[in-house]
Every structure is written in C-alpha cells, then in structure tokens.
Protein backbone atom coordinates (compact mmCIF):
# COMPACT_ATOMS: atom_id res chain seq x y z
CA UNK A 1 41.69 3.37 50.29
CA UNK A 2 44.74 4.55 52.71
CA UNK A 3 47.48 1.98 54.26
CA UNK A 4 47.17 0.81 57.08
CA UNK A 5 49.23 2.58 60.11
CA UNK A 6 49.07 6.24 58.75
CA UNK A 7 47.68 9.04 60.16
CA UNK A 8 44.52 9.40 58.03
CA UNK A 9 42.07 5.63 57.61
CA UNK A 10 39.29 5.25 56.15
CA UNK A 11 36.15 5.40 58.21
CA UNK A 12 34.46 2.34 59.55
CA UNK A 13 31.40 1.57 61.70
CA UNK A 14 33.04 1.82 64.60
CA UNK A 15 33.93 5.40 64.46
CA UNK A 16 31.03 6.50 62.62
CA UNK A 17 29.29 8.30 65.73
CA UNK A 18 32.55 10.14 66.30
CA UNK A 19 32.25 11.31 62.34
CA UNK A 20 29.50 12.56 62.95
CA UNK A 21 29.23 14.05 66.04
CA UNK A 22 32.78 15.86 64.55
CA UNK A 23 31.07 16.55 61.06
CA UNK A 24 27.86 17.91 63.25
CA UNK A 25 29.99 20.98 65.31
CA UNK A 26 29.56 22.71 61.80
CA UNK A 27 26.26 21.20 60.00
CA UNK A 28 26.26 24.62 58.20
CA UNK A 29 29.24 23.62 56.18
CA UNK A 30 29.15 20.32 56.57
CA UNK A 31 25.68 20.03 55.26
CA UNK A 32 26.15 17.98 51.73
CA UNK A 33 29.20 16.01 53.04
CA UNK A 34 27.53 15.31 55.80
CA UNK A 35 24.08 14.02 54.35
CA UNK A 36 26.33 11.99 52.78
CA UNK A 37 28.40 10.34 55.65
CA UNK A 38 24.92 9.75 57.16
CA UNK A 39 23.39 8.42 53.71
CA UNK A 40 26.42 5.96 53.72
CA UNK A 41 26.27 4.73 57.32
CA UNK A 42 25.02 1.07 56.63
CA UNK A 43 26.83 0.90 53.15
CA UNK A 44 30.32 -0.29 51.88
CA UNK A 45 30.75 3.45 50.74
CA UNK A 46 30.83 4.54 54.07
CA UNK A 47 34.83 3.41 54.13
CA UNK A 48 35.27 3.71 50.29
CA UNK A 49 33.76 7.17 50.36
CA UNK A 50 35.22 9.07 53.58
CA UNK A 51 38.65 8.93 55.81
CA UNK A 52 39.54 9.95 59.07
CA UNK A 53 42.85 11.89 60.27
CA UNK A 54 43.92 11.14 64.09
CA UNK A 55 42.29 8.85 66.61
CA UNK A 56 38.86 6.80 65.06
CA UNK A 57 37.56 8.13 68.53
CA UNK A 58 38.64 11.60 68.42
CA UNK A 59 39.27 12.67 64.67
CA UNK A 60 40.93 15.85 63.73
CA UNK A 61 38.89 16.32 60.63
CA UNK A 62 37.13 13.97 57.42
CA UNK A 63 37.34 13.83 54.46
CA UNK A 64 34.38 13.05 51.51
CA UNK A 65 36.34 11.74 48.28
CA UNK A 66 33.18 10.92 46.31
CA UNK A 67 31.58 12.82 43.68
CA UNK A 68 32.99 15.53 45.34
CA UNK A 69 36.04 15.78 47.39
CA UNK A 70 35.01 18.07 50.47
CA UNK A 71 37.31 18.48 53.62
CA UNK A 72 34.80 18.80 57.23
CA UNK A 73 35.43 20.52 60.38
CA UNK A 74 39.15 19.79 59.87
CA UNK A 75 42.62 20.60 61.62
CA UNK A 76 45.09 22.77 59.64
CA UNK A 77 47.63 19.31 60.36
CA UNK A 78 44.69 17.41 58.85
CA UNK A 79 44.06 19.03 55.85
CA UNK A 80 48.30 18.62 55.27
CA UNK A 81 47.88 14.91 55.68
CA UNK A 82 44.44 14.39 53.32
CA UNK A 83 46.44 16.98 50.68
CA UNK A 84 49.37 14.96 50.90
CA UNK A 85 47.62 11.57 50.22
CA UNK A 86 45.00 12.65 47.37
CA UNK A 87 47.48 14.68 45.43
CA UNK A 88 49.39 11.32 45.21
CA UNK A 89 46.19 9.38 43.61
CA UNK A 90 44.06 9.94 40.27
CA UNK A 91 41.27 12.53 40.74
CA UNK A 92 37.80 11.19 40.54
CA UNK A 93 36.15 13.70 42.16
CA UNK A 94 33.81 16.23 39.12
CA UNK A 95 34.54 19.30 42.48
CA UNK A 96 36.56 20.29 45.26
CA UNK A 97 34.11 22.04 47.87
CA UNK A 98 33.79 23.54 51.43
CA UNK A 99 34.94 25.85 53.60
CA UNK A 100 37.12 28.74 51.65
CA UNK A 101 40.05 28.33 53.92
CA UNK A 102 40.03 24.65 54.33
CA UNK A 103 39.98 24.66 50.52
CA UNK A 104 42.80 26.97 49.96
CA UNK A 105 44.98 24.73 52.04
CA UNK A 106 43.80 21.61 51.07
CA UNK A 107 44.12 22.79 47.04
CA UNK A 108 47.68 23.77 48.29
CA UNK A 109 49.10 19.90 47.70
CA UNK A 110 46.33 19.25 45.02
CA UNK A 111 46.82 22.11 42.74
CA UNK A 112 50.05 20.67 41.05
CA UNK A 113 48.67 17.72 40.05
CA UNK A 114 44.87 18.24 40.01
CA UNK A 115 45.34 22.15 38.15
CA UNK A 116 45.69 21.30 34.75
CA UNK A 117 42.23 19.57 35.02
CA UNK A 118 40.47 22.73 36.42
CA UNK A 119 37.16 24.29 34.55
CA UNK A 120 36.08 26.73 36.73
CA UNK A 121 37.61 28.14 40.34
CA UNK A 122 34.68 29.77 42.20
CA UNK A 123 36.71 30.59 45.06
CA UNK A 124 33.95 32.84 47.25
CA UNK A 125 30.58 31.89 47.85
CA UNK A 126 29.25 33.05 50.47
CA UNK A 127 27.00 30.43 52.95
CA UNK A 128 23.53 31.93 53.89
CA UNK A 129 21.41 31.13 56.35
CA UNK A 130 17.72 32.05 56.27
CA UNK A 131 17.72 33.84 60.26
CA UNK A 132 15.90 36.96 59.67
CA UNK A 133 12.12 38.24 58.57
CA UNK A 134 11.51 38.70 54.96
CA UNK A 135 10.54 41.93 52.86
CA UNK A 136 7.27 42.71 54.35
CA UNK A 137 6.21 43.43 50.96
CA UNK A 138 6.59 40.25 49.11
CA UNK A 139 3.75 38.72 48.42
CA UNK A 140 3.39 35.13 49.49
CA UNK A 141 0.50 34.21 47.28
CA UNK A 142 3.55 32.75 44.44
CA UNK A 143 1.57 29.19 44.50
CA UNK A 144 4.76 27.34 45.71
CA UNK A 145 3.74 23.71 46.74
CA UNK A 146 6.08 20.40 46.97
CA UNK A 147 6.21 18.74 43.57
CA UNK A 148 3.94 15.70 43.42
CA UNK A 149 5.07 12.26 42.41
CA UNK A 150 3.93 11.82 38.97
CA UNK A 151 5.13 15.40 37.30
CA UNK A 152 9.13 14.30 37.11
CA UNK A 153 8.46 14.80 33.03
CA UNK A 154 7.13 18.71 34.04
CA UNK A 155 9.89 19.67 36.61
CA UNK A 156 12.64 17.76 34.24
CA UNK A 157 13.19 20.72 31.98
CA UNK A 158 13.83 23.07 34.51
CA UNK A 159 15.86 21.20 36.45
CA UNK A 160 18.47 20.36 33.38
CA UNK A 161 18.13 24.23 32.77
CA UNK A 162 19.49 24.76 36.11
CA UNK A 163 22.08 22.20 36.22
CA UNK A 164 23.85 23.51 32.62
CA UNK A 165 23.39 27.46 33.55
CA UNK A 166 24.66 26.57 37.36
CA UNK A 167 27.13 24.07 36.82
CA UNK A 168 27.72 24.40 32.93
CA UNK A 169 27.55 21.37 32.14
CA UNK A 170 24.99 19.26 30.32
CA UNK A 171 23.16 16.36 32.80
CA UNK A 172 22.11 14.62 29.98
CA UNK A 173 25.64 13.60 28.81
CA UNK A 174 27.22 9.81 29.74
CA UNK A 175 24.46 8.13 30.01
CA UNK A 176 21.71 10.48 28.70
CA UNK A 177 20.33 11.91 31.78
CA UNK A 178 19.07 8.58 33.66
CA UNK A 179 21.24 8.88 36.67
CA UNK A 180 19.82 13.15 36.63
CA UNK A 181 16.40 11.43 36.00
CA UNK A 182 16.89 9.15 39.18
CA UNK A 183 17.94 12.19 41.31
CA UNK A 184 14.88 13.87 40.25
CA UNK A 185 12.01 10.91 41.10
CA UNK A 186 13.96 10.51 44.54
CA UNK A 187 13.91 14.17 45.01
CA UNK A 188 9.92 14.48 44.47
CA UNK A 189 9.68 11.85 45.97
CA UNK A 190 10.89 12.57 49.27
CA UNK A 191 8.56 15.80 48.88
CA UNK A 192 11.82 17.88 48.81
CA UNK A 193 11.61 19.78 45.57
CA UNK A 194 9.12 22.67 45.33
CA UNK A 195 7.58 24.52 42.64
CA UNK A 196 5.39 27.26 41.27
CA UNK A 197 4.02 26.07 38.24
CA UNK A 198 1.33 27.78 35.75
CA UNK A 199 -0.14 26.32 32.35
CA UNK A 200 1.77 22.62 33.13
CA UNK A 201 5.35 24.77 33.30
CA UNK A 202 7.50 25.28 35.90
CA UNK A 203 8.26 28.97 36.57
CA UNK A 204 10.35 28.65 39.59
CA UNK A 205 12.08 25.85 41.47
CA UNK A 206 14.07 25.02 44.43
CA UNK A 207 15.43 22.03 46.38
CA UNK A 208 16.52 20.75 49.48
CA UNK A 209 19.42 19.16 48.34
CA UNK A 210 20.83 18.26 51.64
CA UNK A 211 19.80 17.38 54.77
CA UNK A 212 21.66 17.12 57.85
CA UNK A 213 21.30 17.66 61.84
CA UNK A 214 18.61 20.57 61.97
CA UNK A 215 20.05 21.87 58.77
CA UNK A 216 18.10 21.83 55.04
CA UNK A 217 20.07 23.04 52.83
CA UNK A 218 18.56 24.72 49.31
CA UNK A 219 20.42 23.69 45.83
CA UNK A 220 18.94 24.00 42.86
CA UNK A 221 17.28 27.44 43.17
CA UNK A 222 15.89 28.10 39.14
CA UNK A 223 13.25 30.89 37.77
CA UNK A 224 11.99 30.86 34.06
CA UNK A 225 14.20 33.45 32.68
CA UNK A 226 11.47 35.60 30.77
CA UNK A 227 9.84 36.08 34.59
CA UNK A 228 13.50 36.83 36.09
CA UNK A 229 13.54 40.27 37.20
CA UNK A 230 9.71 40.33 38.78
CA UNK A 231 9.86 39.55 42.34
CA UNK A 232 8.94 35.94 41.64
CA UNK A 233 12.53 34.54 43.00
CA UNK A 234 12.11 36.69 46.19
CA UNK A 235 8.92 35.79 46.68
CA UNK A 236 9.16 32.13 46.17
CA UNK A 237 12.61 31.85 48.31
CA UNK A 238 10.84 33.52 50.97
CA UNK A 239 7.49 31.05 50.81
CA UNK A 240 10.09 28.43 50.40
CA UNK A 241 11.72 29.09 54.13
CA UNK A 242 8.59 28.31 55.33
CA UNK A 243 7.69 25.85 53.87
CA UNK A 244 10.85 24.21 54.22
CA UNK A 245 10.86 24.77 58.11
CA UNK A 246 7.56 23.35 58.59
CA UNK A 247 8.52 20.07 56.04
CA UNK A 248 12.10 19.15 56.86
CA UNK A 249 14.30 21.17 59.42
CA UNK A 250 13.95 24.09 61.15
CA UNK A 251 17.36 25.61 59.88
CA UNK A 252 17.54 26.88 56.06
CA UNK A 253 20.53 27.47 54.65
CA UNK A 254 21.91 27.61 50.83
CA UNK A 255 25.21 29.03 49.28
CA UNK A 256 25.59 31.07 46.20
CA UNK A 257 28.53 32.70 43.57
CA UNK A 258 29.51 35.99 44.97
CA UNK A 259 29.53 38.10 41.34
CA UNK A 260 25.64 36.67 41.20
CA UNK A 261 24.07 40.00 42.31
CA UNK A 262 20.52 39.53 41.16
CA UNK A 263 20.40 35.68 43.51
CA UNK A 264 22.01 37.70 46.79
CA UNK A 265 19.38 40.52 46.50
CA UNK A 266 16.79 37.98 46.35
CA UNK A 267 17.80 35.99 49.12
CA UNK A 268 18.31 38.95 51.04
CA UNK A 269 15.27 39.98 50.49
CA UNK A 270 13.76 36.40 52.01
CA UNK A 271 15.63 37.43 54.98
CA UNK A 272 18.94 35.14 54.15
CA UNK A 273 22.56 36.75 56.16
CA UNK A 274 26.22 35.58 55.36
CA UNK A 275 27.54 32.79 57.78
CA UNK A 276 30.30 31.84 56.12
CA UNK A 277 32.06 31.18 52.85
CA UNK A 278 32.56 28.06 50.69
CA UNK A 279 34.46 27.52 47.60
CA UNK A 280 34.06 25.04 44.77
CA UNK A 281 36.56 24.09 42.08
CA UNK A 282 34.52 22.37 38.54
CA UNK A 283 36.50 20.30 37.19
C-alpha cells in the first residue's frame, strides 16, 4: 500500500512476531486490531491490511486500515507519519477507533479530508475490564449458556437489533445481511456468543467479539428492551465473566459510550473498572 523507502511499510511475515509482540504490550486496547493482525497472519491481508512505522524489527507503532482504521501501541512521531499518509488516500475504512489520544492525533491530519464524511464522533468511551467481584446480590440463575449451532435464525433478530441501536445502521443493507449472517454462524460457532433465551426468544445477548493474548473482549452486549430495567443485564454480564473466563481467556474486557448510564451501572455492577478510554468515529 505505502512506497517503498518511507518510514511507515506495510507489514510482512517477517516482522509479524515483532507486530505482535508490539501490538501485545497493550492487548487491552489492542484487542480487535489485534485479533485481527493475528487472524491475518498466513493471509495476503496481513500486508494489505496493516503497516509498520520504524524498523520491521523494532516498530514504533501499527496501523489496521481495514474495516476499521485503528492506530496500536503507537509513537506520537508514528501516528504523524500514518496521519500524513492516509489523509492523502480515499477512506475505506466504515470507523476510526482506539485509544482516545492516539485518535485525537491521528484524526489531526485526517479530519480535513476524512470530516465531511463523519456520522457520529463518540469521542469517550471508556475501556472496562471485568477485575473485581460482582453485586453479591445478583442472582446468577439468568439461564445464560453459549448459543448452539443450529439457532443462528433465533439469535439473528437480536443481533440486527443490536447492531442498528449500537451502531445505527441497518446490517441488512448491501447485500441483505449475508456477510452479518456469516459473522453470526462463525460466531456460534466458535461457542463465543451467549444467550438467555425463554419461549424460543432471545432476551439477552453478548459476544466475545475479540480475542487476543489473555484478553476476550465483549461486543455486542443486547437485552430485550421490555425486560431492560430488571436486573437481567447485570445479572447476565456478571454470569457472562464467568463463563467467559472459564471458555476463552482469563481477562474480560469490553468498552462502552460514556452518556450510556444505564450499560456503566450494569457493568459496574458485574464488577467491571475503567482502564482506559477509546474513541470511535462512524462514518
């Protein structure tokens, strides 16, 4: 993607352990990128899909300019050069996301030519990490279980629920939801969505969207909005810790919009604390 003989190159095989033992100082942060980088190891996205700035065998920072465009465990100098070079190409990126601060710098060089295409700026977000007990007074007798291969046509409604109140968009639009469909199967299929389900509907979901190092990291968080308000989200977020713990990593960690009160209570309660803060820009 870059010229050769610059400061930032696109990443190749033979700096890939140095990407990721870089991207893997912060696996809090780095959690979705870094799935990613990991996800693309043996693949001709692994180059098309993330860049380097410095030495292949000592990089200053990476950069994921895929679906999303998300600066990792980089240099201030670093996130000057990747600014400098993306703001002089067409976006294809549907979000800017990481760390606030990288962000703000990186959105520095983007936001004159990349602005005009902005939806939504959801500049604080604070990262959570699930480190400390839960209300002793939840009950963890919500029925929350992995989804089972075969109910993809149960947990698909709550899922695009999620994805238009979260993201506010509609999955279902381009190519009428198969590529949201595939994400789904693979999902449930890697036993990494759970549910609580009653009558054949879903009432509450999560996922781990992300996995990476000792980190799993929860997207997708969803409760049926007649039952909001009940202690069902607290208690399922707090059966979903464990659960996730004893299925994928021990490390559980999600991020959430700062003005959503009723979410941060919730988590709170399930014994989530702040360990940082991320921004996303919609586009």
């Amino acid at each position: 993607m870059f010229r050769r003989g610059g400061r930032v190159r696109a990443v190749r095989s033979t700096g890939l352990d140095a990407a990721l033992a870089l991207a893997l100082t912060d696996p809090f942060t780095n959690a979705l990128a870094g799935a990613r980088l990991r996800e693309s190891a043996r693949s001709a996205a692994l180059s098309q899909e993330f860049s380097y700035a410095g030495e292949e065998q000592r990089p200053e920072g990476l950069l994921w300019h895929g679906v999303n465009l998300s600066p990792m465990s980089a240099t201030e100098s670093a996130l000057d050069d990747f600014g400098r070079r993306m703001a002089g190409r067409g976006r294809r990126a549907s979000s800017v996301v990481g760390d606030r601060d990288a962000v703000e710098r990186l959105w520095h060089h983007l936001a004159p030519v990349w602005g005009p295409e902005v939806r939504e700026y959801r500049w604080s977000q604070p990262l959570l990490v699930a480190d400390g007990p839960a209300d002793p007074l939840l009950s963890s007798a919500v029925g929350l279980r992995p989804a089972r291969r075969g109910e993809e046509e149960m947990v698909f409604p709550a899922a695009v629920a999620m994805f238009r109140e979260e993201v506010g968009v509609d999955p279902l639009m381009g190519d009428g939801g198969r590529s949201y469909r595939r994400r789904i199967a693979e999902l449930i299929g890697h036993r990494r969505t759970y549910v609580v389900v009653e009558g054949g509907e879903v009432q509450f979901k999560a996922d781990v969207g992300a996995l990476f190092g000792p980190v799993a990291q929860v997207h997708g968080v969803w409760v049926r909005p007649d039952l909001r308000g009940r202690g069902l989200g607290r208690a399922g977020m707090a059966e979903l810790v464990r659960q996730v713990r004893r299925d994928h990593a021990p490390q559980v960690t999600l991020y959430v919009n700062d003005f959503n009160e009723p979410a941060r209570r919730a988590y709170a309660a399930a014994g989530f604390r702040q360990a940082g803060e991320l921004t996303t820009i919609l586009f």
